[in-house]
Each structure stands twice: as structure tokens, then as C-alpha cells.
Protein backbone atom coordinates (compact mmCIF):
# COMPACT_ATOMS: atom_id res chain seq x y z
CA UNK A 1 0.00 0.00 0.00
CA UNK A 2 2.84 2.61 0.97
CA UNK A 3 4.15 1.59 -2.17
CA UNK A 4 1.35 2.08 -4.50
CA UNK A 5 1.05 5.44 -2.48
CA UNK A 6 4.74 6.43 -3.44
CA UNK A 7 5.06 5.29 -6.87
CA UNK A 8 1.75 6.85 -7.45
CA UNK A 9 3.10 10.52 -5.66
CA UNK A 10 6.16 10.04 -7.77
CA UNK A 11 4.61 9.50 -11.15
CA UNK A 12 2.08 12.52 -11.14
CA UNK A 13 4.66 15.02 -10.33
CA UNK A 14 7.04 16.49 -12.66
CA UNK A 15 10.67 16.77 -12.46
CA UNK A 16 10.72 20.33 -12.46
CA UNK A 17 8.08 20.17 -9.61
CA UNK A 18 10.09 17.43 -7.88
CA UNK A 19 13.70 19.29 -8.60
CA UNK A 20 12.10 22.24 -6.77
CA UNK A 21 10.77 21.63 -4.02
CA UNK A 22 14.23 20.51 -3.27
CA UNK A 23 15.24 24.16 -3.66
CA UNK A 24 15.23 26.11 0.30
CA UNK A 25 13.09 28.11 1.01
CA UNK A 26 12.89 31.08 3.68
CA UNK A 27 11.61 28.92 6.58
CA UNK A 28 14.55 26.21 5.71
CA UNK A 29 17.53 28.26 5.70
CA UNK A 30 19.81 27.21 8.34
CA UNK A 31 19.50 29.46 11.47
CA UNK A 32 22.55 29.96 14.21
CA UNK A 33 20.15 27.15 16.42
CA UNK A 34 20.14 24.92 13.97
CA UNK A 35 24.05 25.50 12.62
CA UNK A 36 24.95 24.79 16.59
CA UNK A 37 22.76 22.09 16.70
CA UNK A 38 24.83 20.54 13.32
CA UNK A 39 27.98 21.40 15.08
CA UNK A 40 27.18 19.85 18.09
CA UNK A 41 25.85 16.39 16.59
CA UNK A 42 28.94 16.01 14.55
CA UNK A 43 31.30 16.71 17.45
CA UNK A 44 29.49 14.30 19.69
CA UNK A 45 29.85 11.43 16.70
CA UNK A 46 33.67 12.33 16.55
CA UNK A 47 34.15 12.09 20.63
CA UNK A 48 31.67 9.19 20.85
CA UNK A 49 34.15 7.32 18.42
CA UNK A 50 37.44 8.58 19.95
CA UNK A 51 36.11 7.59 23.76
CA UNK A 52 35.08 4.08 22.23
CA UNK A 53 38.66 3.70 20.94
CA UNK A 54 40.44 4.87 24.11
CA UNK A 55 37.71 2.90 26.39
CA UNK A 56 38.88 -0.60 24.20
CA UNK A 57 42.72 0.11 24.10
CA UNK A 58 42.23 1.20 28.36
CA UNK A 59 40.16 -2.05 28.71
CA UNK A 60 42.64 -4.35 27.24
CA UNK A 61 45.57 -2.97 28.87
CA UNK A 62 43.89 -3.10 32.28
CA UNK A 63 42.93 -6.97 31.51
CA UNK A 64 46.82 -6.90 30.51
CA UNK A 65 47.71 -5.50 33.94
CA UNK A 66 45.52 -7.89 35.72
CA UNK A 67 46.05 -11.29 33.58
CA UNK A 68 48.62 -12.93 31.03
CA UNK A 69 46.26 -13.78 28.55
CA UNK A 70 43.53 -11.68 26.07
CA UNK A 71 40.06 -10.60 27.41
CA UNK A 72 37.42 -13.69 26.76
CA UNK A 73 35.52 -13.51 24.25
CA UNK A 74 31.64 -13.90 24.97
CA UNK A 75 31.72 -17.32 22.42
CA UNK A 76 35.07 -18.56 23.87
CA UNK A 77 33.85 -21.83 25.44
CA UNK A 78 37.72 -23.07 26.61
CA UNK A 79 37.30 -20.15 29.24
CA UNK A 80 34.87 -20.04 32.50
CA UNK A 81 31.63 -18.49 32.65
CA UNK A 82 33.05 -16.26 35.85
CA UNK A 83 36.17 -15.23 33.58
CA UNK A 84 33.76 -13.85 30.74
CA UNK A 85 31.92 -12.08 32.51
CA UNK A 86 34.10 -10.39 35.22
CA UNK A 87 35.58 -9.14 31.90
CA UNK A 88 32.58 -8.09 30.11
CA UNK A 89 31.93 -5.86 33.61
CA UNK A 90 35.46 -4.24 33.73
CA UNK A 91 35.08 -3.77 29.83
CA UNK A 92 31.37 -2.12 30.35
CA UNK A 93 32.52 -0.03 33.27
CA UNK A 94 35.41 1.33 31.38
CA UNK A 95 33.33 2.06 28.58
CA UNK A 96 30.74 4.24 30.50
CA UNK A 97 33.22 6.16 32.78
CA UNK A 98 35.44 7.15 29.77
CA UNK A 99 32.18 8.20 27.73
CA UNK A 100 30.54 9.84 30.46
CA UNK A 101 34.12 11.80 30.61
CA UNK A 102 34.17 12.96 26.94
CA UNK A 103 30.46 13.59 26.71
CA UNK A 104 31.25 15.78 29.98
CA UNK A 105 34.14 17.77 28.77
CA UNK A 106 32.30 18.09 25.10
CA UNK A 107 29.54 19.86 26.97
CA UNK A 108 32.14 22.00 28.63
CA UNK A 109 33.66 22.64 25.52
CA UNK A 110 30.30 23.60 23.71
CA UNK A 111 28.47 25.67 26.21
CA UNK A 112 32.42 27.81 26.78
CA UNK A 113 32.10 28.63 22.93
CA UNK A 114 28.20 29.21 22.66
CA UNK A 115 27.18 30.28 26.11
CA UNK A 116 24.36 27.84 25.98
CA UNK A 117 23.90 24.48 27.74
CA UNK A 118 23.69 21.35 25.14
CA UNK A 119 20.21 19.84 24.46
């Protein structure tokens, strides 16, 4: 049915008509909210991916610290159920204090240069 309804929207409009609507108009043009609200999304994607890289290299050189071998894998069945999931805790506790750190400080960072609190 949504298709029908597409296809059906698609073939009684013209390409001019289709090319634009695509054009902005006055109520689309990116406002200051909206160019902060960009800026902020795209520097939360970049930290969110840096803090998951530094949480994984701090988790497995804390399991390092604390054991000769790698971390367990969830599907390795040659190590103990208490082994995998000591390790999936330190791993998950790692992963939220070094996130909750970045998304902290990115706050910080965004409300010193805007004067507004994040949303």
C-alpha cells in the first residue's frame, strides 16, 4: 500500500516540480540554532568514536595489567563463565566512565564557545 502510495506521488509530479521543491526556502535556511545544533551532533559522533577507541585500548591494557592472557571472548567456550563475565563488567565499566568523561568535557567545551547548555 505505501508503495502504491509512493510510486503513485512520484509519477504525477514532474521533475521540475520534484527538482524544486528541493530548492530552500525562507523557513529552511539554516538558522545559528540549527548551525549549533549541526555542530554539536557532529562533534558528539567524533568524541563518541574517539572515547570508544580509548575505552577498548584502556580495557585491554587493564585486563593486561591484571592477567597474562587476552580478554574472553563472549563465544570462547575453553574459558569459565566467571572469567567472561568479570571481563565483560570491567570492559562495560570502562566504557561508561570514559564516555561519560568525553560527553562531559564536550559539553564544557560547547556551552564555553556558545554560552548555551547542550540539548
Amino acid at each position: 500500500m505505501f508503495k502504491d502510495c509512493l510510486f503513485g506521488y512520484l509519477n504525477s509530479r514532474s521533475l521540475v516540480t520534484m527538482t524544486s521543491s528541493l530548492i530552500f526556502t525562507d523557513r529552511m535556511v539554516p538558522t545559528m540554532a540549527n548551525r549549533q545544533n549541526i555542530a554539536f551532533k557532529v562533534l558528539t559522533t567524533v568524541v563518541s568514536v574517539l572515547s570508544g577507541l580509548l575505552a577498548g585500548a584502556l580495557s585491554r591494557r587493564i585486563w593486561a595489567w591484571v592477567g597474562p592472557t587476552s580478554p574472553p571472548a563472549p563465544k570462547d567456550l575453553s574459558r569459565g563463565i566467571g572469567e567472561v563475565l568479570v571481563a565483560a563488567a570491567v570492559q562495560g565499566a570502562i566504557f561508561a566512565l570514559v564516555q561519560a568523561s568525553f560527553d562531559r568535557a564536550g559539553a564544557h567545551a560547547i556551552t564555553a564557545v556558545t554560552d548555551e547548555a547542550p540539548a
